[in-house]
C-alpha atoms as a PDB file:
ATOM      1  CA  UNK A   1      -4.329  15.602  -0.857  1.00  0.00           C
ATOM      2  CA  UNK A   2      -6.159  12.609  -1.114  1.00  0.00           C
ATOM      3  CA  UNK A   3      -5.564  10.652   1.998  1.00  0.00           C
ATOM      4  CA  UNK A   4      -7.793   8.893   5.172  1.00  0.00           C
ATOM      5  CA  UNK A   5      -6.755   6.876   7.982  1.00  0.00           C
ATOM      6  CA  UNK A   6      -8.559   3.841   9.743  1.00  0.00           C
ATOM      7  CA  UNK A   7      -7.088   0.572  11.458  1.00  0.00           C
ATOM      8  CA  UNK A   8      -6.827  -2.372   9.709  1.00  0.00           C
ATOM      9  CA  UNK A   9      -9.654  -4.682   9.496  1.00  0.00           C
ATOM     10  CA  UNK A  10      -7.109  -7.908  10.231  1.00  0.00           C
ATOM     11  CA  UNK A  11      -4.667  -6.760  12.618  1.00  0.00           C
ATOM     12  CA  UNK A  12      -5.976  -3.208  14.314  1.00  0.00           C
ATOM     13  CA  UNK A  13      -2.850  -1.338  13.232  1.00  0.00           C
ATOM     14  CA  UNK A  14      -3.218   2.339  12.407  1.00  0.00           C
ATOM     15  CA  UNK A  15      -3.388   2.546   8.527  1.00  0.00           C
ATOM     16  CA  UNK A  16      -2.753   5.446   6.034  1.00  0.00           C
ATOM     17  CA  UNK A  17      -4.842   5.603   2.937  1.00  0.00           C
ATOM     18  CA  UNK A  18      -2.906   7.435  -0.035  1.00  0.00           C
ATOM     19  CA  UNK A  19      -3.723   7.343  -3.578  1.00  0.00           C
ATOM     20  CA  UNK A  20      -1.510   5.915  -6.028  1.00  0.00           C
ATOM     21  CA  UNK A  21       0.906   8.167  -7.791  1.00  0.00           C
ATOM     22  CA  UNK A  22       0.454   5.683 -11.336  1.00  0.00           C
ATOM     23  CA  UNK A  23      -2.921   3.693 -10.620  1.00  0.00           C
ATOM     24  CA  UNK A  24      -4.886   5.998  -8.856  1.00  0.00           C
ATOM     25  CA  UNK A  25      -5.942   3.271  -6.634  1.00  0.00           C
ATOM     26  CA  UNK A  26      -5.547   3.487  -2.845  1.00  0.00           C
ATOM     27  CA  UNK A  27      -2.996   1.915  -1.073  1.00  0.00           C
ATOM     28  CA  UNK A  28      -2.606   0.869   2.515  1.00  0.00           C
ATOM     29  CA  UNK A  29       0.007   2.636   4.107  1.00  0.00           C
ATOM     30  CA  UNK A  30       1.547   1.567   7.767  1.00  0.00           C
ATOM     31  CA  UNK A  31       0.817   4.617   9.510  1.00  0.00           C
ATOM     32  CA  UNK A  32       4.150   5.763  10.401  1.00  0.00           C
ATOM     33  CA  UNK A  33       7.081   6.273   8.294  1.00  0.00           C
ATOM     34  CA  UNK A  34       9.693   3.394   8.740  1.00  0.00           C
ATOM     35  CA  UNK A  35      13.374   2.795   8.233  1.00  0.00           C
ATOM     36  CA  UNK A  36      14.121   1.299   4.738  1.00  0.00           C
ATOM     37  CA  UNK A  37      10.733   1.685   3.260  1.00  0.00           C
ATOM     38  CA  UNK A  38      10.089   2.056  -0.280  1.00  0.00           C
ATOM     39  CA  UNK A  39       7.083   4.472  -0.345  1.00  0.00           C
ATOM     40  CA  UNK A  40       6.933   7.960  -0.530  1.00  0.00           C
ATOM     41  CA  UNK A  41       3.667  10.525   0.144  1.00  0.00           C
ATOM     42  CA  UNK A  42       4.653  12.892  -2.678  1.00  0.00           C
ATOM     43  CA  UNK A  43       4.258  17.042  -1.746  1.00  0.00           C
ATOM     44  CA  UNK A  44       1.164  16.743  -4.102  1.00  0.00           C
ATOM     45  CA  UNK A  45      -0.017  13.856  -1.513  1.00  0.00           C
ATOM     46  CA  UNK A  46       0.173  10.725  -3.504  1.00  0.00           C
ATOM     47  CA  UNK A  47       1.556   7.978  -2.841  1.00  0.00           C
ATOM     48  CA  UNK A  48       4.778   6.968  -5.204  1.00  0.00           C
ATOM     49  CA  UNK A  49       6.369   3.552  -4.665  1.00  0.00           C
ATOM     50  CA  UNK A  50      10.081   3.300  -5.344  1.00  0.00           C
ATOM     51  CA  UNK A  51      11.794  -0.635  -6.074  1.00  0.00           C
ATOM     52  CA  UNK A  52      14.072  -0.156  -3.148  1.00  0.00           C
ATOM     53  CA  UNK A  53      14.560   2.426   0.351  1.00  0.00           C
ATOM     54  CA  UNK A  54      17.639   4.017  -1.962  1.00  0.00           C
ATOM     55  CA  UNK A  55      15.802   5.136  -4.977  1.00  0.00           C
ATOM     56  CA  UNK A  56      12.999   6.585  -2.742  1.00  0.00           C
ATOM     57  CA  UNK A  57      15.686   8.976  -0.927  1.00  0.00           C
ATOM     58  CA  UNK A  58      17.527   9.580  -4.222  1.00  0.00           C
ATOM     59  CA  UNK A  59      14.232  10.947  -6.181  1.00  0.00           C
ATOM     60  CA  UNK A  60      12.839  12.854  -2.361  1.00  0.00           C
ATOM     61  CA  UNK A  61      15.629  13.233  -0.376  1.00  0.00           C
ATOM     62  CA  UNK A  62      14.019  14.790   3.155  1.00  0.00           C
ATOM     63  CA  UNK A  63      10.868  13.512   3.058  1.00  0.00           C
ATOM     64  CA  UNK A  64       9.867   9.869   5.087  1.00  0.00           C
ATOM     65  CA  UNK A  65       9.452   6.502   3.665  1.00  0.00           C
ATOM     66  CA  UNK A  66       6.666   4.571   4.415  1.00  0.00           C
ATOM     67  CA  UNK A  67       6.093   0.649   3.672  1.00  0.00           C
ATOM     68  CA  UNK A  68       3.054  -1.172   2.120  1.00  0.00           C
ATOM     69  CA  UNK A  69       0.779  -2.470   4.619  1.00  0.00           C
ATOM     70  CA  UNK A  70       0.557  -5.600   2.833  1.00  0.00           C
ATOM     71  CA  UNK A  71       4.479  -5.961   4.038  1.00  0.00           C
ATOM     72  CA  UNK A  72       3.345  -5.741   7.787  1.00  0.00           C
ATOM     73  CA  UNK A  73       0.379  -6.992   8.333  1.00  0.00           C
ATOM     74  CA  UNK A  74       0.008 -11.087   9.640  1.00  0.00           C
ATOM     75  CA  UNK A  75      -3.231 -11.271   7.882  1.00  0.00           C
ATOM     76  CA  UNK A  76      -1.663 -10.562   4.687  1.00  0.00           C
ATOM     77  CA  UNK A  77      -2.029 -13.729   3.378  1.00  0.00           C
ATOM     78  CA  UNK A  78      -5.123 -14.339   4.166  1.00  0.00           C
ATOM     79  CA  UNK A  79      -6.253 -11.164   2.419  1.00  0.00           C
ATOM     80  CA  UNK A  80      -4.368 -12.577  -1.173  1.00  0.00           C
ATOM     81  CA  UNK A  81      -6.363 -16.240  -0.806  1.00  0.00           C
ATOM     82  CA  UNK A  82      -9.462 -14.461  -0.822  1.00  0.00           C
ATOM     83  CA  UNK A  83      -8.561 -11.856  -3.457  1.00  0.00           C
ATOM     84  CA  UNK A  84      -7.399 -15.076  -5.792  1.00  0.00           C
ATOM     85  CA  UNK A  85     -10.432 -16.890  -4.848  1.00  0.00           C
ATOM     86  CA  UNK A  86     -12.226 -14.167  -6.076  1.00  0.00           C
ATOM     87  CA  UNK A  87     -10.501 -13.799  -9.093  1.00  0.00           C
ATOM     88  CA  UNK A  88     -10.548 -17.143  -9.518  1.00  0.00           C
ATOM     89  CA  UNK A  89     -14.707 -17.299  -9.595  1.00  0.00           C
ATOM     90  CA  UNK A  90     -14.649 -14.578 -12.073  1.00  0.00           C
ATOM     91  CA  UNK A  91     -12.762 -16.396 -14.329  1.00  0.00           C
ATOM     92  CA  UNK A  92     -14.703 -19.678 -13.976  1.00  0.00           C
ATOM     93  CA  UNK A  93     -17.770 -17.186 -14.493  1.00  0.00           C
ATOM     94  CA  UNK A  94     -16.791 -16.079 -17.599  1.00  0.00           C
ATOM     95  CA  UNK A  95     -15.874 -19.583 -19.272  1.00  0.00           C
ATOM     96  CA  UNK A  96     -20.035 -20.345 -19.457  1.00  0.00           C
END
């Protein structure tokens, strides 16, 4: 299984750390499973992310849904200016 926790560096909530099922990235789980999430930690402990709460039950029936802690968190936003700020740079670096 390839998983951690921590809190978040914005907000303090406690985070889950799961690999991606398709990028092998990691992605920031909220902790605890919610009601309508679209996440699911696979039995091989990666994380697989589903386009709605139905499709995750249909392809793991029993197992909990979790969200994206991007979905949660009130410092989201913040976290996406910098992230296209920095993408932004890298662009303008690579123009000369």
């Amino acid at each position: 299984m390839s998983m951690y926790e921590r809190n978040c560096k914005s907000c303090g909530k406690p985070l889950k750390f799961v690999e991606s099922a398709t990028s092998g990235k990691w992605m920031a789980l909220d902790r605890d499973p919610v009601e309508g999430g679209n996440v699911v930690i696979t039995p091989m402990g990666v994380a697989q992310v589903f386009p709605n709460w139905q499709a995750a039950i249909d392809a793991y029936c029993c197992l909990p849904l979790y969200q994206d802690h991007h979905v949660s968190c009130p410092s989201a936003e913040e976290w996406r200016a910098r992230a296209r700020a920095k993408a932004q740079q890298s662009f303008d670096t690579s123009l000369g």
